[in-house]
C-alpha atoms as a PDB file:
ATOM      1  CA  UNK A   1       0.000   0.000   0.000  1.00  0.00           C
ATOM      2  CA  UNK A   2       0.791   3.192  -0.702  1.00  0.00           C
ATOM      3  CA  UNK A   3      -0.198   6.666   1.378  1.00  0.00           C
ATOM      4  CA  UNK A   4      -0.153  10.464   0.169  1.00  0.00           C
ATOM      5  CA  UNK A   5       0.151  12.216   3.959  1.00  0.00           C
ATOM      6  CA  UNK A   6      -2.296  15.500   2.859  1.00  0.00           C
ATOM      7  CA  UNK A   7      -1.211  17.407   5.284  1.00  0.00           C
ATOM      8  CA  UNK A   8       1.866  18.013   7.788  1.00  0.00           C
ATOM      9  CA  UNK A   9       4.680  20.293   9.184  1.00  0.00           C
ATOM     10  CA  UNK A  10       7.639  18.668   8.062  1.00  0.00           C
ATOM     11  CA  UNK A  11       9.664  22.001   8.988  1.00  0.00           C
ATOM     12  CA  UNK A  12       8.300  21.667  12.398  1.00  0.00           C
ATOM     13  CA  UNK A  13       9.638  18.153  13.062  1.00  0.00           C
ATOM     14  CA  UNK A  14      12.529  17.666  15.295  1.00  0.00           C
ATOM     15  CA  UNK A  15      14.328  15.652  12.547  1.00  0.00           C
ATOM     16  CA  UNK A  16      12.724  16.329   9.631  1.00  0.00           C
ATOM     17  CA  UNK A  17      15.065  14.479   7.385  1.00  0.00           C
ATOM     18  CA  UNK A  18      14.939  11.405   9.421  1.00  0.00           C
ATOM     19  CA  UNK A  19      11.088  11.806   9.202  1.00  0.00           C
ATOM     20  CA  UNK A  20      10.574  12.070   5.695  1.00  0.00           C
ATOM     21  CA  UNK A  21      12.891   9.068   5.369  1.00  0.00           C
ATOM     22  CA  UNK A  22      10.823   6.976   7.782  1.00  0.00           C
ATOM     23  CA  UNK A  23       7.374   7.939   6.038  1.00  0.00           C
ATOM     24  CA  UNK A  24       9.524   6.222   2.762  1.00  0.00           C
ATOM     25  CA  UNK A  25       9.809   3.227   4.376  1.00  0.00           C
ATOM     26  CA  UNK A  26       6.354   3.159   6.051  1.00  0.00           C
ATOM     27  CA  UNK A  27       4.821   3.649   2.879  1.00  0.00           C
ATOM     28  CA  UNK A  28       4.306   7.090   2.061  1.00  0.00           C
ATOM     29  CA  UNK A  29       4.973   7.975  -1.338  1.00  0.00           C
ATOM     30  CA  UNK A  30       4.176  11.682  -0.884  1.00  0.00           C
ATOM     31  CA  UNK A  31       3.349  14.487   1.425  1.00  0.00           C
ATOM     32  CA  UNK A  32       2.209  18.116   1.671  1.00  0.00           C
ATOM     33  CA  UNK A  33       4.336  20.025   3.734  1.00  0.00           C
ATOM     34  CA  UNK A  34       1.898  22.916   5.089  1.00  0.00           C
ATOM     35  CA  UNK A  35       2.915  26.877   5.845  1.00  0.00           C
ATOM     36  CA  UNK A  36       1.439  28.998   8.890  1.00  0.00           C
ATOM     37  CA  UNK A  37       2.890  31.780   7.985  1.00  0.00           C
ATOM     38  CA  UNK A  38       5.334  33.613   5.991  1.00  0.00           C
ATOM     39  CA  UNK A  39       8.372  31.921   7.293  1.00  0.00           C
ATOM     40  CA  UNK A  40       7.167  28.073   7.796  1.00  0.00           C
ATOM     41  CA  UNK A  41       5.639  28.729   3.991  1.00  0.00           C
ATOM     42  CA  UNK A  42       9.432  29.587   2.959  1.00  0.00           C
ATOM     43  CA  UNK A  43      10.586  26.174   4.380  1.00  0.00           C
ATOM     44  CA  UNK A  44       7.667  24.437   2.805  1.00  0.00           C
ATOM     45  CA  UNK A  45       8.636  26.109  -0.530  1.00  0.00           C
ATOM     46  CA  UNK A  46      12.077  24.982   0.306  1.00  0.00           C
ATOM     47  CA  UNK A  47      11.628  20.987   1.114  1.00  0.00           C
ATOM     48  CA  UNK A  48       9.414  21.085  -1.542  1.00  0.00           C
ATOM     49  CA  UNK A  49      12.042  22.602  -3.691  1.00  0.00           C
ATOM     50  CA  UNK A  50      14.409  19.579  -2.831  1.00  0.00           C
ATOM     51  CA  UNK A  51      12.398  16.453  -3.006  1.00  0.00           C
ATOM     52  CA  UNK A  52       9.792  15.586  -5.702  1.00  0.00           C
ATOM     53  CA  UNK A  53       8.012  13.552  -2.629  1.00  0.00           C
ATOM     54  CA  UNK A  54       6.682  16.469  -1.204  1.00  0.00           C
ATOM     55  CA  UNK A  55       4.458  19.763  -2.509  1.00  0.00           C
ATOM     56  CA  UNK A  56       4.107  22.901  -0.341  1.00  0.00           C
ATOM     57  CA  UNK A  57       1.141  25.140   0.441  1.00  0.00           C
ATOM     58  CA  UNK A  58       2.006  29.007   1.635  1.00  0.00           C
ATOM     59  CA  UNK A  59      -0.783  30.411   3.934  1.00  0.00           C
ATOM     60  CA  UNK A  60      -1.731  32.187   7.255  1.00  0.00           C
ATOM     61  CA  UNK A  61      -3.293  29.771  10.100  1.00  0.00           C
ATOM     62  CA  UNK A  62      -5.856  31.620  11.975  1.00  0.00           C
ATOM     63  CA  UNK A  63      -3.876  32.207  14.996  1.00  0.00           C
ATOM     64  CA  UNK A  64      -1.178  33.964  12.543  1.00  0.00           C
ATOM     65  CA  UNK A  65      -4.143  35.924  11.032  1.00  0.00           C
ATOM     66  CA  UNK A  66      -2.701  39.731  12.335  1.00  0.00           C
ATOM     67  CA  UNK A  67       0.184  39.300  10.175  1.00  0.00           C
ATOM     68  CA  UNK A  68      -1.898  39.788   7.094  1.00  0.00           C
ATOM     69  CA  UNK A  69      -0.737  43.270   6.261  1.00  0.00           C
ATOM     70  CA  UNK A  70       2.676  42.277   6.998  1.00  0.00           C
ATOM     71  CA  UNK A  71       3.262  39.294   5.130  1.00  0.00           C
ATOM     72  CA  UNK A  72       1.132  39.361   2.763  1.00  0.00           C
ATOM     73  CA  UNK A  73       2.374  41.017  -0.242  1.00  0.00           C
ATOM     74  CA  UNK A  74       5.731  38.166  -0.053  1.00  0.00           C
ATOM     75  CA  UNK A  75       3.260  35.388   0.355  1.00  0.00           C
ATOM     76  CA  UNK A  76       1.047  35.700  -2.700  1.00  0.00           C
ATOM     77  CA  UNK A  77       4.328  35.926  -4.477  1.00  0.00           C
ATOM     78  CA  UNK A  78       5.823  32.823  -2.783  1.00  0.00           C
ATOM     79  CA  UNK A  79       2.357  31.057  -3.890  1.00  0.00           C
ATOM     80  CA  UNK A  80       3.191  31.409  -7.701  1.00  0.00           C
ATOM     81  CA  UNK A  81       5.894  28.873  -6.870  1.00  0.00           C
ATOM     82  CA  UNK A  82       6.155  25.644  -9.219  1.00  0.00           C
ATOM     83  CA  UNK A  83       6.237  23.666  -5.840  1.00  0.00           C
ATOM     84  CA  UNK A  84       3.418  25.163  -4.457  1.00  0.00           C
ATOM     85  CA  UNK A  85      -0.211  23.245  -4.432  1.00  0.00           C
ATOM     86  CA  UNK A  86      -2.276  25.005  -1.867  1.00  0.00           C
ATOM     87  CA  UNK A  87      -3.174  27.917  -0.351  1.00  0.00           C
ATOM     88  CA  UNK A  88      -3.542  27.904   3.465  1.00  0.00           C
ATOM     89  CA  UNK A  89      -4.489  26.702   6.572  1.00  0.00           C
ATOM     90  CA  UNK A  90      -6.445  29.152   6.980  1.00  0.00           C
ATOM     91  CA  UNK A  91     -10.076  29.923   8.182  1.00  0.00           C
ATOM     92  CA  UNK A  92     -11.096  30.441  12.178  1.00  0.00           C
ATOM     93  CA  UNK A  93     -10.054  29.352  15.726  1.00  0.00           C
ATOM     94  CA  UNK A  94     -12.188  30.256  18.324  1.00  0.00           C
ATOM     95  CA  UNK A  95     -10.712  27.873  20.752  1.00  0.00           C
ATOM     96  CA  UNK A  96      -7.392  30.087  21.549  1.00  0.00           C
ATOM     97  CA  UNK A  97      -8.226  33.985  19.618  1.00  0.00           C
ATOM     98  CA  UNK A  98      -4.452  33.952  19.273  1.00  0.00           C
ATOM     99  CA  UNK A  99      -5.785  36.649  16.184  1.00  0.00           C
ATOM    100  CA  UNK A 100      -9.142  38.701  16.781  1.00  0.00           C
ATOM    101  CA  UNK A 101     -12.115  37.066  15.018  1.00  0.00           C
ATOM    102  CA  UNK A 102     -12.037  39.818  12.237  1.00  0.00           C
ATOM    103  CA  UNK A 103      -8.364  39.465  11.432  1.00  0.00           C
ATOM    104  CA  UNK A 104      -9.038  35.562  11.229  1.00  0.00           C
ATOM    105  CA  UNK A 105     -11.657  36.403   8.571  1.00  0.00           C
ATOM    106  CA  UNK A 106      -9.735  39.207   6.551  1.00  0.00           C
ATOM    107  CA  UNK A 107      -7.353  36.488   6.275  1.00  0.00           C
ATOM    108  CA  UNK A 108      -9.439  33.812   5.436  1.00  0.00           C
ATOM    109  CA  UNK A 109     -11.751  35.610   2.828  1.00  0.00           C
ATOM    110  CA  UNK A 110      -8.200  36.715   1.564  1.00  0.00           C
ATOM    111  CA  UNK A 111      -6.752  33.309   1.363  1.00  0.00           C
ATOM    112  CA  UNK A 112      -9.807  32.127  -0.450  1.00  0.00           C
ATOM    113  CA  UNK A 113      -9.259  34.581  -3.474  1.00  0.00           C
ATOM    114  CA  UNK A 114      -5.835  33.458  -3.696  1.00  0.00           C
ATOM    115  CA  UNK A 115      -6.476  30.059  -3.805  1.00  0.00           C
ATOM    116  CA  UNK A 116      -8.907  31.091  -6.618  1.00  0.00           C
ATOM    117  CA  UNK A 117      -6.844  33.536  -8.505  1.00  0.00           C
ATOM    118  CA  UNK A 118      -3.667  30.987  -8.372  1.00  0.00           C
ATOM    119  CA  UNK A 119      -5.639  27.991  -9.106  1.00  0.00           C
ATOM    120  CA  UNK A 120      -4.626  26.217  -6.131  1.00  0.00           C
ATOM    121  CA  UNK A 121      -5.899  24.234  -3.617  1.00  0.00           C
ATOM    122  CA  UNK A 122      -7.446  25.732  -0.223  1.00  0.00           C
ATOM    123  CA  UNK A 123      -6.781  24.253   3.163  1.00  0.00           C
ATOM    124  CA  UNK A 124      -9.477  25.233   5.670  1.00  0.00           C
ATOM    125  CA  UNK A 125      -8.935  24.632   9.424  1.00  0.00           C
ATOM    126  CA  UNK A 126     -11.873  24.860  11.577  1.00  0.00           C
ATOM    127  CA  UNK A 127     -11.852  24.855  15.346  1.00  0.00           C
ATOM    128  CA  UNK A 128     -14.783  25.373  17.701  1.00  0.00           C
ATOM    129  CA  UNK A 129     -16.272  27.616  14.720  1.00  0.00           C
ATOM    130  CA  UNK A 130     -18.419  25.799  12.167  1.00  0.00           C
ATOM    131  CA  UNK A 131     -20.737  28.139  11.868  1.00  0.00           C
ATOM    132  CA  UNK A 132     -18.642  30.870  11.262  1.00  0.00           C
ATOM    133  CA  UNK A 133     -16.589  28.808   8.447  1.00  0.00           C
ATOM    134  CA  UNK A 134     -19.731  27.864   6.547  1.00  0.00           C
ATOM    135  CA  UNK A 135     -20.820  31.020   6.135  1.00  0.00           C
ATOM    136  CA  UNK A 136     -17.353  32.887   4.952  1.00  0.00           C
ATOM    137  CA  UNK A 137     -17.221  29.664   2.991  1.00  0.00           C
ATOM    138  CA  UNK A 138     -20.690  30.146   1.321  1.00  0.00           C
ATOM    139  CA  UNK A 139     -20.024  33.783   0.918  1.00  0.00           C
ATOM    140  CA  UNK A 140     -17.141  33.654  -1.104  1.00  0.00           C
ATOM    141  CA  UNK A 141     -17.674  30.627  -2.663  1.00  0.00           C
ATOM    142  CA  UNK A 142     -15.039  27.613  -1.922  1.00  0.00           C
ATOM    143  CA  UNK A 143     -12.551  26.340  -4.606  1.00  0.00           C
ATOM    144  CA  UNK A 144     -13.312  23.137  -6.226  1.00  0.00           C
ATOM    145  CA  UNK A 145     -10.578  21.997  -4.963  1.00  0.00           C
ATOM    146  CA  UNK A 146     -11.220  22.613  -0.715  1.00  0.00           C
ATOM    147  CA  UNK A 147      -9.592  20.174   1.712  1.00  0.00           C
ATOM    148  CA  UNK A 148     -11.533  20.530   5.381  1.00  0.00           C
ATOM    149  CA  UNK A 149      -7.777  19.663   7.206  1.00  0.00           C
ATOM    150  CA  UNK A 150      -8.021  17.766  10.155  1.00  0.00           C
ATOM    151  CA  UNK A 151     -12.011  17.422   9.709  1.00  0.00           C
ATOM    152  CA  UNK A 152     -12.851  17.365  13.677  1.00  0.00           C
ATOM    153  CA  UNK A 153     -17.052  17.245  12.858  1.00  0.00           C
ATOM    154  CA  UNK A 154     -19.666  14.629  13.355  1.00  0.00           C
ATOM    155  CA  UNK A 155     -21.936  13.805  10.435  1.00  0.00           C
ATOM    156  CA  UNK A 156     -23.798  16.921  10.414  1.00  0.00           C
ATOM    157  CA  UNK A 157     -20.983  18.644   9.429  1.00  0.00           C
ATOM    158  CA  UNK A 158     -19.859  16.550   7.613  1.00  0.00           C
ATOM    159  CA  UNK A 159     -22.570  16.899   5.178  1.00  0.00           C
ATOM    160  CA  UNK A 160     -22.564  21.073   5.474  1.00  0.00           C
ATOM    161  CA  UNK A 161     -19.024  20.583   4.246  1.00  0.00           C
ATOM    162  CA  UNK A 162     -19.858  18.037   1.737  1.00  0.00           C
ATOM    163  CA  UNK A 163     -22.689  19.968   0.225  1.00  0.00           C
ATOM    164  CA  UNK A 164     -20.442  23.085  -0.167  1.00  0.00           C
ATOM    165  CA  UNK A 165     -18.361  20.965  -2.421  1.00  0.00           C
ATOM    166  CA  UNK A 166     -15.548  20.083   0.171  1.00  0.00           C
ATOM    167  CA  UNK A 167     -12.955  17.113   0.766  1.00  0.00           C
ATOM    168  CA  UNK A 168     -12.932  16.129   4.128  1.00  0.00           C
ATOM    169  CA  UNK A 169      -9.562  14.886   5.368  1.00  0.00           C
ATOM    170  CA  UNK A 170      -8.998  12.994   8.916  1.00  0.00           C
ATOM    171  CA  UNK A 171      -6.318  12.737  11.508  1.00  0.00           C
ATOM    172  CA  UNK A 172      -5.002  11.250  14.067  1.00  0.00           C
ATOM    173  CA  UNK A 173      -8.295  12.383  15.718  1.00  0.00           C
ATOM    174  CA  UNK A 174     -10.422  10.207  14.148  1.00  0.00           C
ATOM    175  CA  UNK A 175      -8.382   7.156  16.046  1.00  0.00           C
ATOM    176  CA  UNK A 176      -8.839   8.469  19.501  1.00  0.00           C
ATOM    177  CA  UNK A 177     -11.504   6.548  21.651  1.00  0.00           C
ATOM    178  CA  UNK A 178     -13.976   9.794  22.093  1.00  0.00           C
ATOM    179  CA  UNK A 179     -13.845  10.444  18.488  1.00  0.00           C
ATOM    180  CA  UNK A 180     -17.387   8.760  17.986  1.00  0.00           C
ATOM    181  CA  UNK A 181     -18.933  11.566  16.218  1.00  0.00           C
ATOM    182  CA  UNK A 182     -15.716  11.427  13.909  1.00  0.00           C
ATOM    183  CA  UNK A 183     -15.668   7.882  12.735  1.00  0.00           C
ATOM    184  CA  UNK A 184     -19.495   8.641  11.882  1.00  0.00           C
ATOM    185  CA  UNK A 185     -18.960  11.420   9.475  1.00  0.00           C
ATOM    186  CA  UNK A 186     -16.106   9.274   8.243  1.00  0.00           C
ATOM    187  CA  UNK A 187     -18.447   6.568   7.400  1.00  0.00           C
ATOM    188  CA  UNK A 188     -20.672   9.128   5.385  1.00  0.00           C
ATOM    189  CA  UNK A 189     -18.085  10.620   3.493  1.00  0.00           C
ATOM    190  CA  UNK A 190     -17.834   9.296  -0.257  1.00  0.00           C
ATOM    191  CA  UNK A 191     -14.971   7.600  -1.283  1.00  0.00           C
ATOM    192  CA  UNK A 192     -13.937  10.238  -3.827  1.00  0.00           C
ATOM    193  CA  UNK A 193     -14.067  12.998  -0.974  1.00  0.00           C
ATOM    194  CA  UNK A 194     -11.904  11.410   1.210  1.00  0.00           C
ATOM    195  CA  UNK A 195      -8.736  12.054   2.208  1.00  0.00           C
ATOM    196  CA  UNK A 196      -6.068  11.094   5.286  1.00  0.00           C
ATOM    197  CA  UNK A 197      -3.349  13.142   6.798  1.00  0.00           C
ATOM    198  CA  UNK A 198      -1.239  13.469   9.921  1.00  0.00           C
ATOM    199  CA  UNK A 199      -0.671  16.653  10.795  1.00  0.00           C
ATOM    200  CA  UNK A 200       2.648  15.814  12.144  1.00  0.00           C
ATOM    201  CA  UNK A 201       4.062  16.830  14.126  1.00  0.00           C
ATOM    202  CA  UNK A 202       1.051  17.277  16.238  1.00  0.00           C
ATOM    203  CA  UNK A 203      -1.657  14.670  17.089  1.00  0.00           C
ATOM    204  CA  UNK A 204      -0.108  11.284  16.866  1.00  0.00           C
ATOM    205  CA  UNK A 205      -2.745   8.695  16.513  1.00  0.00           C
ATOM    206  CA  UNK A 206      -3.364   5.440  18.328  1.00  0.00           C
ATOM    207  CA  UNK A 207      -1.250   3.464  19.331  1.00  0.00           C
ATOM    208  CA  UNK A 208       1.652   6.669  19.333  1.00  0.00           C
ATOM    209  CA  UNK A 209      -0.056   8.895  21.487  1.00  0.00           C
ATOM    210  CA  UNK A 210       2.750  10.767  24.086  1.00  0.00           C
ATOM    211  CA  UNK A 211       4.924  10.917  21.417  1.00  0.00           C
ATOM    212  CA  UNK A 212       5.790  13.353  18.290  1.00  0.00           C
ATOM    213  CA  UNK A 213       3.345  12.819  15.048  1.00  0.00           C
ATOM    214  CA  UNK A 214       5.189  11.880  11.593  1.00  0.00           C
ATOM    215  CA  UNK A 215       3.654  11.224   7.783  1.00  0.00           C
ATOM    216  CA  UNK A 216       4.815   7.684   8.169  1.00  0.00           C
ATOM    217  CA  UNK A 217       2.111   6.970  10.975  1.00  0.00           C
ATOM    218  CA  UNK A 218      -0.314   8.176   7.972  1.00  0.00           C
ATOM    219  CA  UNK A 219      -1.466   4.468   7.617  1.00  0.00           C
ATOM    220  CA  UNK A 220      -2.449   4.249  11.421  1.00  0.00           C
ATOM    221  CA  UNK A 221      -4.892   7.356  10.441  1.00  0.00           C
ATOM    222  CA  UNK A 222      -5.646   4.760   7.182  1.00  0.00           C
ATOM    223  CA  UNK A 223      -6.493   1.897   8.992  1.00  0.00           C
ATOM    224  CA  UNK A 224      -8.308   3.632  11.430  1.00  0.00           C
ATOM    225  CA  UNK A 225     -10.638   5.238   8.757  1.00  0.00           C
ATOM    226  CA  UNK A 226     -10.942   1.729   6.914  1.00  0.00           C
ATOM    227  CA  UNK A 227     -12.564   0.391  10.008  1.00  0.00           C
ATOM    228  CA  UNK A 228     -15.034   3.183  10.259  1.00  0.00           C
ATOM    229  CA  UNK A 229     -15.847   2.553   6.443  1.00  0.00           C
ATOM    230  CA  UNK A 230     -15.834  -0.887   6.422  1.00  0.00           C
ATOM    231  CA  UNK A 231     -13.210  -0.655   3.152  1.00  0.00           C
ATOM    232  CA  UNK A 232     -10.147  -2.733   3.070  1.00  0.00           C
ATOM    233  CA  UNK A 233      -7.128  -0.623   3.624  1.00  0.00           C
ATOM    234  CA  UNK A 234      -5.748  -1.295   0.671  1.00  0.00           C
ATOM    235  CA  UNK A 235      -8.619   0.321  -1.025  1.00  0.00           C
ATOM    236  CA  UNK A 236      -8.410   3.206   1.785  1.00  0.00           C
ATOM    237  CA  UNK A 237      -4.799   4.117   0.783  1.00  0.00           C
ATOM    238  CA  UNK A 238      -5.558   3.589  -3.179  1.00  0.00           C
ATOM    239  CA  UNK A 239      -8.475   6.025  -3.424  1.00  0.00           C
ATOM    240  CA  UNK A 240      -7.135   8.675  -0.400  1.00  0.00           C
ATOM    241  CA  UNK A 241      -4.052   8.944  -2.737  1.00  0.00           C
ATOM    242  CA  UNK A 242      -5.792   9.725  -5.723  1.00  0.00           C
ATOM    243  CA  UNK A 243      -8.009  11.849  -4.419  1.00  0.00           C
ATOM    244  CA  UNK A 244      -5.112  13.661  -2.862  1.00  0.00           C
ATOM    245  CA  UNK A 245      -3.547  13.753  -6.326  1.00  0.00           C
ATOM    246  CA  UNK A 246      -6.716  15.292  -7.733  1.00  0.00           C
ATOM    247  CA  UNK A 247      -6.716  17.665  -5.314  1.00  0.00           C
ATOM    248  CA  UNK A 248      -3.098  19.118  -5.163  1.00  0.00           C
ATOM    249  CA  UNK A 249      -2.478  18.181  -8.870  1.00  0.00           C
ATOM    250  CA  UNK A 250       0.720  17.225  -7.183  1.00  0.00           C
ATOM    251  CA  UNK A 251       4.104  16.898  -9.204  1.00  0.00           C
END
């Protein structure tokens, strides 16, 4: 089997050499290494730029959101890049504020045009704000090509997402034992929306919990979302990769 690791922080690893080579030999046969900000979307660009395995994406999280004006202007340029397949995360995080709520959404409705303008993907993260990502979402009108990153809804979200055209990608999260109303909205979720990710190097899934997340425990996150569909892994990794390639129109 072969995975495609939709989304992760290689430049945040501890050793991200030793990790890409790991997700190799786990599997992986490619990964999108994810920006925050101006300077984590410069290393993206820059592993990216170095190994065909991985694509970037240039964007402002949320709780980066007040350094719109600032960075802005060197990040739309940085997205032009050949190694560049997405724009974002970016959306809303209620849980921390780390940005006001208005600076979240300059950014995001920002983002969004980019994404458009570039023809690129858009990454969306979503935390303890659904309602305020639908609407922006609706509003603007999502890219084809949106990923919901580390989809954290139950099925009624799931289907908001869905019927705004969205691919919903899971996480470690969707491995943990309270994740219920996760493996639910995983079940829902056609095959050709579905993707998997890690998010490394945050959220290790089950059975690596305590320990720093890499794209080679990808097929953990796999295998967990196999046994909420009731699909063979094989099939899992097979159709999450090619939606992934779809998506990214990786190189």
């Amino acid at each position: 089997m072969t995975w495609f690791d939709s989304h992760c922080h290689l430049q945040s690893l501890s050793d991200p050499e030793g990790g890409i080579e790991r997700a190799r030999a786990a599997g992986v046969g490619a990964m999108v290494c994810v920006g925050t900000d101006l300077d984590t979307s410069r290393q993206a660009v820059e592993l990216a730029g170095r190994y065909d395995d991985i694509a970037a994406t240039v964007g402002l999280h949320p709780h980066d959101a007040s350094k719109l004006a600032a960075e802005w202007d060197a990040l739309t340029l940085l997205g032009d890049g050949p190694e560049v397949v997405g724009v974002g995360e970016t959306g809303f995080d209620f849980h921390y504020l780390h940005s006001p709520s208005d600076a979240q959404e300059a950014a995001f409705r920002a983002e969004i045009a980019l994404a458009k303008r570039l023809d690129r993907a858009l990454v969306v993260h979503s935390r303890d704000a659904w309602d305020d990502t639908f609407r922006v979402m609706a509003d603007e009108g999502a890219p084809a090509r949106t990923v919901m990153h580390c989809f954290t809804g139950g099925p009624n979200e799931a289907r908001r997402a869905l019927d705004l055209g969205a691919y919903l990608s899971y996480s470690g999260i969707v491995t943990f034992p309270g994740a219920d109303d996760v493996r639910a909205a995983a079940a829902l979720t056609p095959l050709d929306r579905l993707l998997v990710e890690t998010d490394a190097p945050y959220l290790a899934p089950v059975p690596r919990r305590g320990r720093e997340n890499e794209p080679g425990f990808v097929g953990l996150v796999g295998a967990a979302v196999a046994a909420a569909t009731r699909r063979p892994e094989a099939e899992i990794a097979e159709r999450t990769a090619a939606n992934a390639n779809s998506v990214f129109r990786s190189r």
